[in-house]
PDB file of N, CA and C in Angstrom:
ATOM      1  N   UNK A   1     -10.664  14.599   7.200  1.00  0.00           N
ATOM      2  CA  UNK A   1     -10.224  15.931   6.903  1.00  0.00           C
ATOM      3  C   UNK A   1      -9.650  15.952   5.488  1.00  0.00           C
ATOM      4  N   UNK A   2     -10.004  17.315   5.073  1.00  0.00           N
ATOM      5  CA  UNK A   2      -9.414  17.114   3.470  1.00  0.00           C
ATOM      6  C   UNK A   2      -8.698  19.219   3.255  1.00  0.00           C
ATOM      7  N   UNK A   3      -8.287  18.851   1.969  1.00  0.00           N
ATOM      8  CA  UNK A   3      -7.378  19.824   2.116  1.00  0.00           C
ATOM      9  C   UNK A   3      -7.659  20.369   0.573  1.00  0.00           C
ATOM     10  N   UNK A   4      -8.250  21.634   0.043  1.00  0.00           N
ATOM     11  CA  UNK A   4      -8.008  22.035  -1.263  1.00  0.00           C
ATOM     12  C   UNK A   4      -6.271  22.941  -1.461  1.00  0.00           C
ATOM     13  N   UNK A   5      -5.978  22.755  -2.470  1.00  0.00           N
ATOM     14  CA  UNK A   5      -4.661  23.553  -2.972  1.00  0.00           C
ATOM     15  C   UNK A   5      -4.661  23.647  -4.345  1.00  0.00           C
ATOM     16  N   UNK A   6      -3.885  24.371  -4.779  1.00  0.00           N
ATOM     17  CA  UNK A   6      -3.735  24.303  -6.223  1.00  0.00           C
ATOM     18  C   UNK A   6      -2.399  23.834  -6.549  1.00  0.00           C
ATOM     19  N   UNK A   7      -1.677  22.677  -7.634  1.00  0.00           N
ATOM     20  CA  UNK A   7      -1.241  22.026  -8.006  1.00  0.00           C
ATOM     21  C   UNK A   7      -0.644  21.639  -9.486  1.00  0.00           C
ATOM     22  N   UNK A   8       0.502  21.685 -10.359  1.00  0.00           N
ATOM     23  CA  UNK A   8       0.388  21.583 -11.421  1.00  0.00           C
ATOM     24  C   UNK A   8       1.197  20.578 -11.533  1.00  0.00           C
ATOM     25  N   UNK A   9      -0.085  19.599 -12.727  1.00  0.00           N
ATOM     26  CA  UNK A   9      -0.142  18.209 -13.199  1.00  0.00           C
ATOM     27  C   UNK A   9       0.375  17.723 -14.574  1.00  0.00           C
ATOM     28  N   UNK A  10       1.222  17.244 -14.446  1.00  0.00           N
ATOM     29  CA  UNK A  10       1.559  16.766 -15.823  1.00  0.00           C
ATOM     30  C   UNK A  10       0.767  15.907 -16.254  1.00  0.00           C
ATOM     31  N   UNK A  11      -0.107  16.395 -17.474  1.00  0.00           N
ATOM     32  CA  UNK A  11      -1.388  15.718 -18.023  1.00  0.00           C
ATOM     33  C   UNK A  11      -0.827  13.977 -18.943  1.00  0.00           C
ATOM     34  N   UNK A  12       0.064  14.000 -19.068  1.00  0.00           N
ATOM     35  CA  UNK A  12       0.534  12.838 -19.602  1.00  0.00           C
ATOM     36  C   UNK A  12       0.758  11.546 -18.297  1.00  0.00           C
ATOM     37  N   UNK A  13       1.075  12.355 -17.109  1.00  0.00           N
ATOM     38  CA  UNK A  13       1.853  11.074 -16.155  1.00  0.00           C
ATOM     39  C   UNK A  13       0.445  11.172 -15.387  1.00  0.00           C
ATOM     40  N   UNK A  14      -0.658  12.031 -15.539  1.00  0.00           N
ATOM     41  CA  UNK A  14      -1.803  11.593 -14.813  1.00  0.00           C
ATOM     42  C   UNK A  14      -2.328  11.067 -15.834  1.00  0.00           C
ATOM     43  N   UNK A  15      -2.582  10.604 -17.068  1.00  0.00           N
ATOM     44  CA  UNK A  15      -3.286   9.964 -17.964  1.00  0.00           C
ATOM     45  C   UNK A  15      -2.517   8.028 -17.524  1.00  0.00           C
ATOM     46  N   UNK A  16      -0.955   8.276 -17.441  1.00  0.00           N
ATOM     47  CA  UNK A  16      -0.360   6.774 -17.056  1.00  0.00           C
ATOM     48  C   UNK A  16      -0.967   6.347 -16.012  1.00  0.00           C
ATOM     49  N   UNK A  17      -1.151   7.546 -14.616  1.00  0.00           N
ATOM     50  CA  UNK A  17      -1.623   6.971 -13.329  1.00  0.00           C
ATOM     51  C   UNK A  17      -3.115   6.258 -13.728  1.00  0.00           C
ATOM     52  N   UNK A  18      -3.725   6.921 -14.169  1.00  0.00           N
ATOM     53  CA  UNK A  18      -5.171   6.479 -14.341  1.00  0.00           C
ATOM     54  C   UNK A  18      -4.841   5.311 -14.618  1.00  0.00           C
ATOM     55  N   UNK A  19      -4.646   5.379 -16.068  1.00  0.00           N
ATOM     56  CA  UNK A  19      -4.419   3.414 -16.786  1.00  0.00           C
ATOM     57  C   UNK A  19      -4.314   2.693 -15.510  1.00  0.00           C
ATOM     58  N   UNK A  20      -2.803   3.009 -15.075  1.00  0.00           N
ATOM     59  CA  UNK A  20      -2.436   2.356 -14.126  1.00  0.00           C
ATOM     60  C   UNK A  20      -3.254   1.466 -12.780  1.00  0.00           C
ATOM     61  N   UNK A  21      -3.604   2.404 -12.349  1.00  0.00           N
ATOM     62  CA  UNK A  21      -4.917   2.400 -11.153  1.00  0.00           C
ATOM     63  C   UNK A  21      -6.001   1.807 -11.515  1.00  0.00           C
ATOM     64  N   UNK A  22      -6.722   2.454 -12.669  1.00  0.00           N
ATOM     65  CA  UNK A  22      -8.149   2.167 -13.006  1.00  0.00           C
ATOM     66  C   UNK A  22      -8.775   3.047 -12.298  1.00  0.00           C
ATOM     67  N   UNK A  23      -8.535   4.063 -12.290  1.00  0.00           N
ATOM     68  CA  UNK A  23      -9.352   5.367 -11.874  1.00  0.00           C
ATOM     69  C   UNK A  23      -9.493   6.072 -13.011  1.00  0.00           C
ATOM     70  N   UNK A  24     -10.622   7.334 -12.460  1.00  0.00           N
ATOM     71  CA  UNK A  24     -11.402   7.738 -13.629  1.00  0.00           C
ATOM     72  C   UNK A  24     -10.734   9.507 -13.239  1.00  0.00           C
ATOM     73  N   UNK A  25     -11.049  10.295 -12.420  1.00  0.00           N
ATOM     74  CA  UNK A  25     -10.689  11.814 -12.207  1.00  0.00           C
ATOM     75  C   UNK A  25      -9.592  11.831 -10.983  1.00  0.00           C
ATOM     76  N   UNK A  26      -9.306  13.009 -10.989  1.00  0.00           N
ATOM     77  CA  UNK A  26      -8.321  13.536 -10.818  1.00  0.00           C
ATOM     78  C   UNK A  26      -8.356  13.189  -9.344  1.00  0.00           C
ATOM     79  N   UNK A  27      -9.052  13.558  -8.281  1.00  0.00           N
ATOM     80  CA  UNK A  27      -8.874  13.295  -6.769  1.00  0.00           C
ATOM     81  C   UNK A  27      -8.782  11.866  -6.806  1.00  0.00           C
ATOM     82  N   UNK A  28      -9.884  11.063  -7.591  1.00  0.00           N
ATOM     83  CA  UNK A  28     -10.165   9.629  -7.790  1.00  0.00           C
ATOM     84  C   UNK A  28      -8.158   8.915  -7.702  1.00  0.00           C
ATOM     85  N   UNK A  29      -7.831   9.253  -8.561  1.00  0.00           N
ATOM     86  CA  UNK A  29      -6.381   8.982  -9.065  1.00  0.00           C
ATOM     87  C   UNK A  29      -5.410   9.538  -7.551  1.00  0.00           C
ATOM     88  N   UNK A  30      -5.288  10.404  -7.462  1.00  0.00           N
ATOM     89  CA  UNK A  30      -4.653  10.952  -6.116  1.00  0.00           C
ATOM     90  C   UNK A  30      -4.445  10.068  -4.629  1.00  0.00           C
ATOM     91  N   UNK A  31      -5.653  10.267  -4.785  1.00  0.00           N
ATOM     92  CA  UNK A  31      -6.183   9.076  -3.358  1.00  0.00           C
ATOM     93  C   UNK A  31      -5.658   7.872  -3.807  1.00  0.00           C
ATOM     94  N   UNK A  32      -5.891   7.417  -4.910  1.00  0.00           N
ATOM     95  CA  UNK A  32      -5.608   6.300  -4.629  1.00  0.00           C
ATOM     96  C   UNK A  32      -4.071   5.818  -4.511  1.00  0.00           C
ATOM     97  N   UNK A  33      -3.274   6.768  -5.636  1.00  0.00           N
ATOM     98  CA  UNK A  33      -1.792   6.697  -5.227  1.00  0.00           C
ATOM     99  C   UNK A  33      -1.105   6.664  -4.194  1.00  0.00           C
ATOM    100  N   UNK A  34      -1.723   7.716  -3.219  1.00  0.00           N
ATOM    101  CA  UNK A  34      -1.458   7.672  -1.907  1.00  0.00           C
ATOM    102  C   UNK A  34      -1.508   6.517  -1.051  1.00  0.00           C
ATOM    103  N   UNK A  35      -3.174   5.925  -1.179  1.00  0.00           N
ATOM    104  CA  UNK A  35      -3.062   4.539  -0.852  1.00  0.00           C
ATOM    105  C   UNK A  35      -2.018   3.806  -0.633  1.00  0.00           C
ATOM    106  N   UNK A  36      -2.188   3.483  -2.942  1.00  0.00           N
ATOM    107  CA  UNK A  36      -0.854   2.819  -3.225  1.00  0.00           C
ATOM    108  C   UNK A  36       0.497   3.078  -2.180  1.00  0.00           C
ATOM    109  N   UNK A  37       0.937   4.178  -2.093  1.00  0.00           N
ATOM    110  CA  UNK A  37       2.129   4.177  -1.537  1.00  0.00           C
ATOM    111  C   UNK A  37       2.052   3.463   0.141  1.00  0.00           C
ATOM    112  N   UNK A  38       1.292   4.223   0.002  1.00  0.00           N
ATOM    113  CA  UNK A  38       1.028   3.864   2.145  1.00  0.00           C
ATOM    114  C   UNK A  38       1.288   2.554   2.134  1.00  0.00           C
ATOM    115  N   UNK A  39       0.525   1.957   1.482  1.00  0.00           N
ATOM    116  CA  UNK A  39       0.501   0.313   1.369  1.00  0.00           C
ATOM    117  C   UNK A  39       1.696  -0.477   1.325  1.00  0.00           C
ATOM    118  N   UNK A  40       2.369   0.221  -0.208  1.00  0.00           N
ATOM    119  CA  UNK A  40       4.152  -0.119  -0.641  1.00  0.00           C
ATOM    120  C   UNK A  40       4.869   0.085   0.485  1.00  0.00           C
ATOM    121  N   UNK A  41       5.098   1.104   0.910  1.00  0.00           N
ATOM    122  CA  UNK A  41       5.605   1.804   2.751  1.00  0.00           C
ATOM    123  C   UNK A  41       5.445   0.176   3.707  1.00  0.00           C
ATOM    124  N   UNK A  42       3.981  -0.025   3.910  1.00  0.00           N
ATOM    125  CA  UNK A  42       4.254  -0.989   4.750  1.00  0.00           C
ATOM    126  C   UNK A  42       4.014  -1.871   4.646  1.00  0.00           C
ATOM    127  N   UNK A  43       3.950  -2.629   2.978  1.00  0.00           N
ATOM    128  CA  UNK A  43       4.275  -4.206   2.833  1.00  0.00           C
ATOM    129  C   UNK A  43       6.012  -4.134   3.301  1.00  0.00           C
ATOM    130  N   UNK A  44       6.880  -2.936   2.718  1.00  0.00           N
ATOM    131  CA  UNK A  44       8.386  -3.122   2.913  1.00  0.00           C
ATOM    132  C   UNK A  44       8.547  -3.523   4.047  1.00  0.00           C
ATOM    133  N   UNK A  45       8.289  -2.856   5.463  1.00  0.00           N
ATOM    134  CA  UNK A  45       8.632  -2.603   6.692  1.00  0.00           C
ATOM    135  C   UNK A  45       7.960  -3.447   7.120  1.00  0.00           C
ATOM    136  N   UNK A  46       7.094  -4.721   6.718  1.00  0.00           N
ATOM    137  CA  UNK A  46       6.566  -5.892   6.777  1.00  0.00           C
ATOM    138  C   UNK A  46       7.780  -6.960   6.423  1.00  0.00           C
ATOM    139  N   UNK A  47       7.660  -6.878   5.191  1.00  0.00           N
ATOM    140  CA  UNK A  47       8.826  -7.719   4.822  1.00  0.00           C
ATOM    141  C   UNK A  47      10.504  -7.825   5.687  1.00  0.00           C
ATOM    142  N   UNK A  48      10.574  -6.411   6.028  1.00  0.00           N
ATOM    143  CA  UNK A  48      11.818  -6.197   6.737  1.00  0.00           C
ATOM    144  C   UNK A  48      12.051  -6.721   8.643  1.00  0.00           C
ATOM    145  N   UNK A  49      10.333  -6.697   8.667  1.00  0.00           N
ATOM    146  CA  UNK A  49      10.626  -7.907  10.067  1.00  0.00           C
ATOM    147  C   UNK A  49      10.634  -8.779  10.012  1.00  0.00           C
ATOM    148  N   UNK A  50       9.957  -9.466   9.090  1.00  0.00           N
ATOM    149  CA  UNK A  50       9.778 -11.102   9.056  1.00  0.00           C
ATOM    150  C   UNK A  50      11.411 -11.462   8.555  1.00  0.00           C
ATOM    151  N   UNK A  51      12.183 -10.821   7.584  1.00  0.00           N
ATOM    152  CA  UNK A  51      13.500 -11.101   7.331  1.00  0.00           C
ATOM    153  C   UNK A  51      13.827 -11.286   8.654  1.00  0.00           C
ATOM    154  N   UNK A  52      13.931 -10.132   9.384  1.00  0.00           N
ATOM    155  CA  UNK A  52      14.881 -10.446  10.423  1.00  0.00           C
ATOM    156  C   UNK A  52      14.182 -10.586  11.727  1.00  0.00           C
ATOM    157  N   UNK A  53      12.962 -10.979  11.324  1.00  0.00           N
ATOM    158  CA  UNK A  53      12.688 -11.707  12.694  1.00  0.00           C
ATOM    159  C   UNK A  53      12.393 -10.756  13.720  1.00  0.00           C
ATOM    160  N   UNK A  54      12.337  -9.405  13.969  1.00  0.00           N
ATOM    161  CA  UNK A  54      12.104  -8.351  14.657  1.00  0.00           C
ATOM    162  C   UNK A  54      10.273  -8.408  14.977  1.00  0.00           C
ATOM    163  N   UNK A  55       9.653  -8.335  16.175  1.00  0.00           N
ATOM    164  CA  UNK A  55       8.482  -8.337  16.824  1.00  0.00           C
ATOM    165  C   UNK A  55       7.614  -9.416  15.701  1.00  0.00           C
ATOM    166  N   UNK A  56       8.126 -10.433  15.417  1.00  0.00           N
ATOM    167  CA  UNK A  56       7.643 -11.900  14.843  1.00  0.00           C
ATOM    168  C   UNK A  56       7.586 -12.756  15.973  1.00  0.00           C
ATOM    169  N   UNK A  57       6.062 -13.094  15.848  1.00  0.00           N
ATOM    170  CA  UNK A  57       6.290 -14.656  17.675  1.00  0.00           C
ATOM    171  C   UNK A  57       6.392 -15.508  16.547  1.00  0.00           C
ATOM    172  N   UNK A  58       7.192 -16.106  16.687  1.00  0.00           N
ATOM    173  CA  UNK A  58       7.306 -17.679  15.621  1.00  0.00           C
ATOM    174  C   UNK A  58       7.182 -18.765  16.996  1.00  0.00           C
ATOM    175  N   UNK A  59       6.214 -18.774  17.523  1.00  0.00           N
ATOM    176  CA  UNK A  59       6.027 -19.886  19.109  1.00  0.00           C
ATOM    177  C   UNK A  59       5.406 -20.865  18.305  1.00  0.00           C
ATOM    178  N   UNK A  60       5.818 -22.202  18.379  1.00  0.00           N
ATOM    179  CA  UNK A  60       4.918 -23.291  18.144  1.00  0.00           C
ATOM    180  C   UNK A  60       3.541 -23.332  18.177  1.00  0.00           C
ATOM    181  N   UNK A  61       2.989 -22.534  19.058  1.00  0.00           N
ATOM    182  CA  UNK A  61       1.849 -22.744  19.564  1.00  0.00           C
ATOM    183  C   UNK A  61       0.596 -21.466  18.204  1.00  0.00           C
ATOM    184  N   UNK A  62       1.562 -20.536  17.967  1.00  0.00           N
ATOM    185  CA  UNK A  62       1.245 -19.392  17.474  1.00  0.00           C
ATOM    186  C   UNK A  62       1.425 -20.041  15.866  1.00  0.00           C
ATOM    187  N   UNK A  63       2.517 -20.654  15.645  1.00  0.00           N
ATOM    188  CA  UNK A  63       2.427 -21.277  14.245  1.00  0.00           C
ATOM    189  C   UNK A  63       1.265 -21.898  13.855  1.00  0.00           C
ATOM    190  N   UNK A  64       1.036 -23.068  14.516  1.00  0.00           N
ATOM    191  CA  UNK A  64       0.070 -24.161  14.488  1.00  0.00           C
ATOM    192  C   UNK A  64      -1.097 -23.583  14.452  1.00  0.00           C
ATOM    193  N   UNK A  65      -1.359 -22.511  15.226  1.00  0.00           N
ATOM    194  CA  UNK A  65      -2.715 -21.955  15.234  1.00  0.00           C
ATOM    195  C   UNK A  65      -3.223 -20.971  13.686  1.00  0.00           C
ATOM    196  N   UNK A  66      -1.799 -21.087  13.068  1.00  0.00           N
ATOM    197  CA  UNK A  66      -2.268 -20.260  12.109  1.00  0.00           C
ATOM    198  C   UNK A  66      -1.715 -20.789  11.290  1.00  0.00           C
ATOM    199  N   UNK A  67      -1.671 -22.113  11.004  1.00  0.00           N
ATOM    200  CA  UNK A  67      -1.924 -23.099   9.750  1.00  0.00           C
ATOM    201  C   UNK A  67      -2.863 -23.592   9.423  1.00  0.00           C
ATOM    202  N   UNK A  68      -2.470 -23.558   7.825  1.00  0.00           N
ATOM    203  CA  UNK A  68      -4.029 -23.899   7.297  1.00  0.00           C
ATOM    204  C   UNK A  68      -4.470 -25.599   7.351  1.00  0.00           C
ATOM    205  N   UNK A  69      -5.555 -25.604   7.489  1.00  0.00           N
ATOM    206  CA  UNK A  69      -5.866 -27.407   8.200  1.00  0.00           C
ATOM    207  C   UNK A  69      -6.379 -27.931   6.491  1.00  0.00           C
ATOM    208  N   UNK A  70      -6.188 -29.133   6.789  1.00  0.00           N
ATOM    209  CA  UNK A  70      -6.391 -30.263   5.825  1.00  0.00           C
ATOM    210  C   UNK A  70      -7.453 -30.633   5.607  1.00  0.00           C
TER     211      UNK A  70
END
């Protein structure tokens, strides 16, 4: 599903996003920020279980299986 609207862009901080990204037009750039964020969102709330250990199996059995072999 997609959504048209009208929107006003500061042509300078969408010229940074582009660089930034490596996108070329305007939806191109959008989407992908969004991405970006979604992603940022839940590497954090990634990071914030493994800190504290919240729905992490750290079982011996579960470790071992997901080490890398020699």
């Amino acid at each position: 599903m997609s959504r048209r609207t009208t929107i006003e862009i500061d042509d300078a901080l969408l010229a940074r996003a582009q660089e930034a990204l490596g996108t070329r037009g305007l939806k191109e750039t959008v989407d992908t920020a969004f991405r970006e964020a979604i992603r940022r969102a839940l590497r954090g709330r990634l990071a914030e279980r493994i800190a504290t250990g919240q729905g992490i199996d750290r079982s011996p059995e579960l470790l071992d299986a997901t080490r890398p072999r020699r």
